[in-house]
C-alpha atoms as a PDB file:
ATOM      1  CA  UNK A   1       0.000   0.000   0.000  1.00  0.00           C
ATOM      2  CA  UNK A   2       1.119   3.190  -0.910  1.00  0.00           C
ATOM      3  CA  UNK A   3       0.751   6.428   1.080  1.00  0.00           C
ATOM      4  CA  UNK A   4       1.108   9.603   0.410  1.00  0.00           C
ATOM      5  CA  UNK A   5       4.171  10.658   2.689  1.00  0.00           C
ATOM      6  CA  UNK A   6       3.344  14.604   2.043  1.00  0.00           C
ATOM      7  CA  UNK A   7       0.369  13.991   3.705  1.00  0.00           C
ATOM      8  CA  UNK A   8       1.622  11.878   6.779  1.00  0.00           C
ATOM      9  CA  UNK A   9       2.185  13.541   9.575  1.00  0.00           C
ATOM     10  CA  UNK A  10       0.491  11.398  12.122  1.00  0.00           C
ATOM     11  CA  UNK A  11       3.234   8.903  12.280  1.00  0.00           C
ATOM     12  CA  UNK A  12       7.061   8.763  12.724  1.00  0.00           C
ATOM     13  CA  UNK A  13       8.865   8.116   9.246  1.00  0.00           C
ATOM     14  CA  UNK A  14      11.451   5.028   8.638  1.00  0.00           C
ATOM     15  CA  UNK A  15      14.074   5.650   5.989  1.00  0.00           C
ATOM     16  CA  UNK A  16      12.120   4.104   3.620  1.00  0.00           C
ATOM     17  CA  UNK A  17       9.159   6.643   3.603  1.00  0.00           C
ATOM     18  CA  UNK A  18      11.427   9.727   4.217  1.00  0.00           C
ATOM     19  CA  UNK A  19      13.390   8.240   0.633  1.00  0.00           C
ATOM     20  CA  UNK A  20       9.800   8.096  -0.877  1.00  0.00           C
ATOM     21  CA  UNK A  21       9.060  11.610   0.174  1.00  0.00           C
ATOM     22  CA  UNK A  22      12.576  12.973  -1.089  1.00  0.00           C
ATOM     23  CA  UNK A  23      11.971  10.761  -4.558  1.00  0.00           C
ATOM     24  CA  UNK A  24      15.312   8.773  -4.185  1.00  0.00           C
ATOM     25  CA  UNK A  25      16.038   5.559  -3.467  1.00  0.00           C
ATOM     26  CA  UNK A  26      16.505   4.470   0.621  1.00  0.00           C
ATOM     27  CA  UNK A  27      20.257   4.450  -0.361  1.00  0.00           C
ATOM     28  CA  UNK A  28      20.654   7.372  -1.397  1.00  0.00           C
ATOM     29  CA  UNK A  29      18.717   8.776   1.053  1.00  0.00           C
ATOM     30  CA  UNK A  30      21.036   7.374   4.033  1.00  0.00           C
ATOM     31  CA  UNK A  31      24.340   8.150   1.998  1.00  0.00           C
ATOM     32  CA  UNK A  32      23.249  11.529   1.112  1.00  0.00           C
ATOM     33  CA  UNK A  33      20.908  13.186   2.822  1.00  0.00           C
ATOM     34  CA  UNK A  34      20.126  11.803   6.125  1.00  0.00           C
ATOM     35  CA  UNK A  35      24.134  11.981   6.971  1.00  0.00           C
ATOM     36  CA  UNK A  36      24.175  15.465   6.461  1.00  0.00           C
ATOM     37  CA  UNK A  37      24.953  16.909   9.799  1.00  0.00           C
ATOM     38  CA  UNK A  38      21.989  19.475   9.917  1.00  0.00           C
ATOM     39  CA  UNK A  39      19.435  16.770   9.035  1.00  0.00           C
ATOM     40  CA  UNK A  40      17.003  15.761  11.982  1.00  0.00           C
ATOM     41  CA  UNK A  41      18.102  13.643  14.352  1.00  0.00           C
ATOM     42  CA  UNK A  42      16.701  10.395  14.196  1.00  0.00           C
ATOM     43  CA  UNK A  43      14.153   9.866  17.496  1.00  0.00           C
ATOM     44  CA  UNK A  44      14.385   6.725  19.551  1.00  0.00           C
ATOM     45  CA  UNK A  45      11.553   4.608  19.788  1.00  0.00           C
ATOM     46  CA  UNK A  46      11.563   1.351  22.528  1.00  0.00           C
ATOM     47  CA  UNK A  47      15.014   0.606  21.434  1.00  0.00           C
ATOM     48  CA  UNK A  48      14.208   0.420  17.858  1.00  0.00           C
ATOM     49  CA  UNK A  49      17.250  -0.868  15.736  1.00  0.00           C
ATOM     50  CA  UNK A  50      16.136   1.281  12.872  1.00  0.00           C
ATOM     51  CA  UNK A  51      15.957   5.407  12.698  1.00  0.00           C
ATOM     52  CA  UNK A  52      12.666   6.861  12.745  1.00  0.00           C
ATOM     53  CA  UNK A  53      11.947  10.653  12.127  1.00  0.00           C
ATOM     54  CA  UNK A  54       9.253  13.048  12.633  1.00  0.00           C
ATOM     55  CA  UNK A  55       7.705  13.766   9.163  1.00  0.00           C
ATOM     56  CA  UNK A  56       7.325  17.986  10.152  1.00  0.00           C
ATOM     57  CA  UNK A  57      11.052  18.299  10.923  1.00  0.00           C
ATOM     58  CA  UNK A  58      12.006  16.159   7.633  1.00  0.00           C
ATOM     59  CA  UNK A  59       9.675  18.642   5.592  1.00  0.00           C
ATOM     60  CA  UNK A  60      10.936  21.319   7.163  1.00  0.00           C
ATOM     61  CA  UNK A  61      14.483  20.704   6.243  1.00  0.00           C
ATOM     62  CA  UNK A  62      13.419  20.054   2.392  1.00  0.00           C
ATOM     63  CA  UNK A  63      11.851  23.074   2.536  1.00  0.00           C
ATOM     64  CA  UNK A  64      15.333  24.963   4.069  1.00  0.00           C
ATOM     65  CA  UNK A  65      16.885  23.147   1.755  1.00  0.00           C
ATOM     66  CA  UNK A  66      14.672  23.984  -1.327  1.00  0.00           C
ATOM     67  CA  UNK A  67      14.456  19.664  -2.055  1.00  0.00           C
ATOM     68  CA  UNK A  68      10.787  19.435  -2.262  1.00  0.00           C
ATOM     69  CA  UNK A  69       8.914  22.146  -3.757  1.00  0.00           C
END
């Protein structure tokens, strides 16, 4: 199922919808964008192995950033 991440806000994002959201593959989105050191920080979730992000801090930054118009 498919969801529209511009319209998600009620949940935290894994890497895989914040990729979806940026249009790039998860890859690229851990190598390149999600490294950079003003990205948001990943949040912590019950020990989680994974990083999950809140969706109106990763817009946010696209919008600094002029990546999503």
């Amino acid at each position: 199922m498919l969801i529209n991440a511009q319209n998600d806000n009620s949940n935290l994002w894994n890497a895989e919808r914040c990729a979806q959201y940026f249009s790039c593959s998860v890859g690229h989105f851990k190598s390149r964008i999600a490294c950079k050191p003003d990205f948001p920080a990943p949040v912590k979730v019950n020990k989680t192995a994974y990083s999950l992000w809140i969706p109106t801090e990763v817009k946010a930054y696209a919008k600094r950033k002029q990546l999503i118009k």
